[in-house]
C-alpha atoms as a PDB file:
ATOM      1  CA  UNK A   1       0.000   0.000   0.000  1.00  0.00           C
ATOM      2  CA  UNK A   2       0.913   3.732   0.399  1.00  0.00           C
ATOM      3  CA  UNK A   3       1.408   6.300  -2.740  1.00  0.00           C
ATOM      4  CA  UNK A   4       0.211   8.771  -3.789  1.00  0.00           C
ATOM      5  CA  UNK A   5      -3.765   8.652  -5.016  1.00  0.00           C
ATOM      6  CA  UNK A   6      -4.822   9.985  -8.576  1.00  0.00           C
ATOM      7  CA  UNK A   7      -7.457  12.398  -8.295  1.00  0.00           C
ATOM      8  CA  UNK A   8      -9.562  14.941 -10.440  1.00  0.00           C
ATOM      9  CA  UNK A   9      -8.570  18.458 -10.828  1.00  0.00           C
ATOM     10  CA  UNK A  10     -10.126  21.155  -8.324  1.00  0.00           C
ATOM     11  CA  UNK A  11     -12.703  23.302 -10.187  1.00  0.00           C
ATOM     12  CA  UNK A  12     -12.638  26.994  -9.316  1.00  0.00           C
ATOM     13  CA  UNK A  13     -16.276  25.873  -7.450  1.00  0.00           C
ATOM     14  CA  UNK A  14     -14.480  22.695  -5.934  1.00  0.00           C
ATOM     15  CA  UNK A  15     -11.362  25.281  -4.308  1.00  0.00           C
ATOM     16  CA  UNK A  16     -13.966  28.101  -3.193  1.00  0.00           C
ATOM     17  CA  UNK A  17     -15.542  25.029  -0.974  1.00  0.00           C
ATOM     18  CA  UNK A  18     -11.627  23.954  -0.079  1.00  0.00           C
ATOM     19  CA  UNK A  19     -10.788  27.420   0.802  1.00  0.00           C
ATOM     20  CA  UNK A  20     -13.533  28.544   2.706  1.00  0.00           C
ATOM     21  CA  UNK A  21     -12.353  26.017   5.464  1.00  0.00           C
ATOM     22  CA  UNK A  22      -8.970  27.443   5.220  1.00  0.00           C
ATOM     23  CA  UNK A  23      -7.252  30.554   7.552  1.00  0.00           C
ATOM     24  CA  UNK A  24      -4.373  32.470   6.055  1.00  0.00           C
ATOM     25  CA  UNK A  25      -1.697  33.351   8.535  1.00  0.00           C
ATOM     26  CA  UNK A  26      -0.047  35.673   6.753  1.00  0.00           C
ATOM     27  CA  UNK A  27      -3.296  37.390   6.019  1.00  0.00           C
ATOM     28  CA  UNK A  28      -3.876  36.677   2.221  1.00  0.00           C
ATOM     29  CA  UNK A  29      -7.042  37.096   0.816  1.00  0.00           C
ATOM     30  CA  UNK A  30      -9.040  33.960  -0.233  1.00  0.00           C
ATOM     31  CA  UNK A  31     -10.792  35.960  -3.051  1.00  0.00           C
ATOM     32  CA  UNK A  32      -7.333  36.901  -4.771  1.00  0.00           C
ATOM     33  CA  UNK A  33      -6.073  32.946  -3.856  1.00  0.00           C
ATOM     34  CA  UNK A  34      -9.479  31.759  -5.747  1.00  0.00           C
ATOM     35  CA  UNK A  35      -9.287  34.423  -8.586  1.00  0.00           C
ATOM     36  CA  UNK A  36      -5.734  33.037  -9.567  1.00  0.00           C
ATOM     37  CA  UNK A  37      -6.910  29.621  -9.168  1.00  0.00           C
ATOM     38  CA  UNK A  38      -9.938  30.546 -11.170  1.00  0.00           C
ATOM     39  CA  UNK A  39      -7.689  31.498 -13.906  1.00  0.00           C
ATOM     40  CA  UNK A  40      -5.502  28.758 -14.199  1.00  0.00           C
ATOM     41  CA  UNK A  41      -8.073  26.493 -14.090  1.00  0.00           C
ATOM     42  CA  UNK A  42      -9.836  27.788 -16.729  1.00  0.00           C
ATOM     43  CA  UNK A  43      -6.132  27.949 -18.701  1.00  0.00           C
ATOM     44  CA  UNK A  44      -5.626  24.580 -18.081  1.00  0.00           C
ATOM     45  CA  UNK A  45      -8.509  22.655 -18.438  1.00  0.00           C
ATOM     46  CA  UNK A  46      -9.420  24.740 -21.188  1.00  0.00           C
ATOM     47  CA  UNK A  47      -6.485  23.818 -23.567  1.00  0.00           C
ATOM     48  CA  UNK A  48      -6.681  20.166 -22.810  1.00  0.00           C
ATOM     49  CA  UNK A  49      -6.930  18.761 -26.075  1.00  0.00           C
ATOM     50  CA  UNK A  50      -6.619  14.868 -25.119  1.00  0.00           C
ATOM     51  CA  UNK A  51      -7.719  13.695 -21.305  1.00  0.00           C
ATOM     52  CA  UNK A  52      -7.324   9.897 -19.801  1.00  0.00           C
ATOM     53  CA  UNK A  53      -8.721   8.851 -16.782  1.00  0.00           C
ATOM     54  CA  UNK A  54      -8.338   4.656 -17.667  1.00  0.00           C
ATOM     55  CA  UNK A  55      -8.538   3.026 -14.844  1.00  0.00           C
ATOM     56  CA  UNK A  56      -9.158   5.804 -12.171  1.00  0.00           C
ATOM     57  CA  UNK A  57     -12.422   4.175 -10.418  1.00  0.00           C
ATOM     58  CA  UNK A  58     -15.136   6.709 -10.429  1.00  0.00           C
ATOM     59  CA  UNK A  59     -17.100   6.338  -7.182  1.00  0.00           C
ATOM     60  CA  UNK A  60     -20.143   8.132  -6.949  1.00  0.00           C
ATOM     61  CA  UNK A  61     -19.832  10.513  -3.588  1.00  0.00           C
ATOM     62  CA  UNK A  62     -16.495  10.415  -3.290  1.00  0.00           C
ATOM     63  CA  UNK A  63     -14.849  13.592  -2.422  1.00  0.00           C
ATOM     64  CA  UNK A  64     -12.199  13.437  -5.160  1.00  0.00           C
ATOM     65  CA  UNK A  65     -13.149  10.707  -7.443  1.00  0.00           C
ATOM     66  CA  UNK A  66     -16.847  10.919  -8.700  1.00  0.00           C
ATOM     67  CA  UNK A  67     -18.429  11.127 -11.917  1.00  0.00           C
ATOM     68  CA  UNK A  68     -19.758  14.332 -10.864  1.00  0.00           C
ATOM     69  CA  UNK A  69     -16.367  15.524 -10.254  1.00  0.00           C
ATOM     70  CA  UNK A  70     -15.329  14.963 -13.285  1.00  0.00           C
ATOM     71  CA  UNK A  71     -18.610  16.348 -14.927  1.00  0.00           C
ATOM     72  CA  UNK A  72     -17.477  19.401 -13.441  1.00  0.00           C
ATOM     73  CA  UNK A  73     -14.053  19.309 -14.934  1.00  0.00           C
ATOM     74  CA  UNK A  74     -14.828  18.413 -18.287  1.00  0.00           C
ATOM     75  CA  UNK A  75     -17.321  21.270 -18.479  1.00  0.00           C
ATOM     76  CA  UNK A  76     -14.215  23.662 -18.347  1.00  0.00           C
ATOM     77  CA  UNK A  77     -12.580  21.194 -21.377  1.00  0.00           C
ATOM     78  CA  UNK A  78     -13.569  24.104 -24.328  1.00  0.00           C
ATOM     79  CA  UNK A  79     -10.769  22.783 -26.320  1.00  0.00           C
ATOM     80  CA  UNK A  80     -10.819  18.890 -25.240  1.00  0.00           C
ATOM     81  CA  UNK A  81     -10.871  16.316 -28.722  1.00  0.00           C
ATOM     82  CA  UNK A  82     -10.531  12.989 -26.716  1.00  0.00           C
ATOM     83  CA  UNK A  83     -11.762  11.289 -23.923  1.00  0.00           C
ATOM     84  CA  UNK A  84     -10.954   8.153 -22.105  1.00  0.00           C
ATOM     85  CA  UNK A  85     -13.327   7.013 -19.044  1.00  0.00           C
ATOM     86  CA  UNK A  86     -12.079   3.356 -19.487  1.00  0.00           C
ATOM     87  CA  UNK A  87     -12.112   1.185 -16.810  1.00  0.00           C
ATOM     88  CA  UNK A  88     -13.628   3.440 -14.364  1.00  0.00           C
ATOM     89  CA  UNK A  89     -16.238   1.004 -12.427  1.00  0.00           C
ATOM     90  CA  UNK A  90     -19.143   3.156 -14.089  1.00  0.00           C
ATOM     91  CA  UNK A  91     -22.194   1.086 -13.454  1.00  0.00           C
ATOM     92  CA  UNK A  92     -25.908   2.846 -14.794  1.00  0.00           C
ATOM     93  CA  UNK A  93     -25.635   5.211 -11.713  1.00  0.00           C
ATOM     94  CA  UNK A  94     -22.614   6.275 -12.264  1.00  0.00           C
ATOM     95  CA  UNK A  95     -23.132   7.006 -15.873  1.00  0.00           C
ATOM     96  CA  UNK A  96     -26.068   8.937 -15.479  1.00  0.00           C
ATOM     97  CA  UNK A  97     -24.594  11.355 -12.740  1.00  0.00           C
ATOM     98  CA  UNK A  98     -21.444  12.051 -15.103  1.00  0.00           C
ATOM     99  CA  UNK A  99     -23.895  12.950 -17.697  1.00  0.00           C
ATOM    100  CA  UNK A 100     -26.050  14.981 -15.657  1.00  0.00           C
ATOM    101  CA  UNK A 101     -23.058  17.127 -14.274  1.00  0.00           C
ATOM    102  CA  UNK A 102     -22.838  18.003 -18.254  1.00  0.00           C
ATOM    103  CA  UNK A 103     -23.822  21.476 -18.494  1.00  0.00           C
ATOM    104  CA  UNK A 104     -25.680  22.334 -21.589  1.00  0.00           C
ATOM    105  CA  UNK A 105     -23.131  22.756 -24.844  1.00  0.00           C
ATOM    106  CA  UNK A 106     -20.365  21.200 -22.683  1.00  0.00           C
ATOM    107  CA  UNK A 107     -17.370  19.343 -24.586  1.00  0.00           C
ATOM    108  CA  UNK A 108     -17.970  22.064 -27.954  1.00  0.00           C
ATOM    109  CA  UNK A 109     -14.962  20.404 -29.731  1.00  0.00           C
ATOM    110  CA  UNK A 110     -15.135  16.637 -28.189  1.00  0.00           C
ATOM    111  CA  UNK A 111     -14.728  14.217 -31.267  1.00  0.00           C
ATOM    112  CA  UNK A 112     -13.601  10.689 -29.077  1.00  0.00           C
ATOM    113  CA  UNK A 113     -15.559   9.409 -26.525  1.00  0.00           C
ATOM    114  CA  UNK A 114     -14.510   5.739 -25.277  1.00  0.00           C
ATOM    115  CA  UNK A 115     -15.776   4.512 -22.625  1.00  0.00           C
ATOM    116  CA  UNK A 116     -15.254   1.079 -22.283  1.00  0.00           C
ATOM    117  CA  UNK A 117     -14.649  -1.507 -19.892  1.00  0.00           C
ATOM    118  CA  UNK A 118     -17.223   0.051 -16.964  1.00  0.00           C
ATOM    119  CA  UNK A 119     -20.237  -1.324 -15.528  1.00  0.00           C
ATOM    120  CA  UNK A 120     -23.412  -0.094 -17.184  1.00  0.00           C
ATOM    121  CA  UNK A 121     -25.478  -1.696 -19.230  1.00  0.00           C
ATOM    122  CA  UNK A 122     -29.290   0.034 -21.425  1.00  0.00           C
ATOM    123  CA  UNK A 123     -29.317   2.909 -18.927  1.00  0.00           C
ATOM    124  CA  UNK A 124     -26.134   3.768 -18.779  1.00  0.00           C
ATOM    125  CA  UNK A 125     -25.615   4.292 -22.847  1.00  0.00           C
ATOM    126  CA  UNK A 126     -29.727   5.735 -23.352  1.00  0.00           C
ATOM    127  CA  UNK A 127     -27.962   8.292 -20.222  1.00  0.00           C
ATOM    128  CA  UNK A 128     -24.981   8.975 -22.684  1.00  0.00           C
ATOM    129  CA  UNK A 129     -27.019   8.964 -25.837  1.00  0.00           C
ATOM    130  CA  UNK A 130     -29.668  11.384 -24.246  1.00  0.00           C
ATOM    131  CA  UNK A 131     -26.484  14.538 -23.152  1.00  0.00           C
ATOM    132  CA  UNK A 132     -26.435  15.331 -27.255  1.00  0.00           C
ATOM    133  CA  UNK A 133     -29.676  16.231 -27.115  1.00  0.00           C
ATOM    134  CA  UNK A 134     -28.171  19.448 -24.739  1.00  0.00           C
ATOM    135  CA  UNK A 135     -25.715  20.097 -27.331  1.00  0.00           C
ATOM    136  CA  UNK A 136     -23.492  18.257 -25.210  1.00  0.00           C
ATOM    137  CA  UNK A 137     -20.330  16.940 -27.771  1.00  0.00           C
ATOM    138  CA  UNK A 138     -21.912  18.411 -31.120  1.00  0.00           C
ATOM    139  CA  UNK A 139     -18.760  17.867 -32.911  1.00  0.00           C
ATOM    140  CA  UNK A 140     -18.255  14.284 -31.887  1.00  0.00           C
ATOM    141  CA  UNK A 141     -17.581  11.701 -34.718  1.00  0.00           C
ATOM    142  CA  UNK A 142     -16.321   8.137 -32.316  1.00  0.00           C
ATOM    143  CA  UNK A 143     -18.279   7.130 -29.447  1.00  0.00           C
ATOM    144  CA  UNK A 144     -17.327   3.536 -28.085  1.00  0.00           C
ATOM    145  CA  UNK A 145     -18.581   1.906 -25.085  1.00  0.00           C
END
């Protein structure tokens, strides 16, 4: 056992929950500290243009490692072509809570989807089917479960 843990990136909304628990002692303010992080978030995530979670088991409620946590990543992925969720233990559940943390037009320039090797059977792919009907992915062309 022991190493370190893969996790999801902190969304600006994820940090503002973070930092609220947090005291300075040197006084800094936590709205500069989240406007920089805001920033470089939305730098980051934005210019992904390939992301791979294979293998990362999405749990559904857990703090760092959720489908909905990585719903709310992907909705800052403007720029993001490719996907992986492979072999993330998404059962049906888990599908449709990724999907539903979507936001409307997510994904604008998302091309590959793959997600195999999960969990979820008919609910899970009419769940993933049904986000294009938000505009969710317009441009993509390979979808594999």
């Amino acid at each position: 056992a022991g190493g370190a843990k893969m996790r999801l990136p902190a969304t600006p909304a994820r940090m503002e929950a973070l930092l609220a628990k947090c005291r300075f002692t040197n006084g800094a303010d936590k709205g500069t500290v989240l406007a920089l992080y805001e920033q470089t978030a939305a730098a980051i995530l934005g210019s992904l243009d390939k992301l791979s979670v294979a293998g990362l088991p999405l749990v559904r409620g857990d703090v760092w490692c959720s489908p909905s946590r990585l719903a709310e990543a992907l909705n800052y992925c403007s720029s993001l072509r490719a996907v992986a969720v492979v072999g993330a233990r998404l059962d049906d559940d888990g599908v449709a809570e990724l999907v539903a943390g979507l936001k409307d037009g997510a994904l604008p320039a998302l091309e590959v989807l793959a997600l195999g090797h999960n969990r979820y059977g008919a609910r899970g792919v009419e769940a993933v089917c049904g986000v294009f009907r938000r505009g969710v992915a317009p441009r993509l062309q390979n979808l594999s479960f």
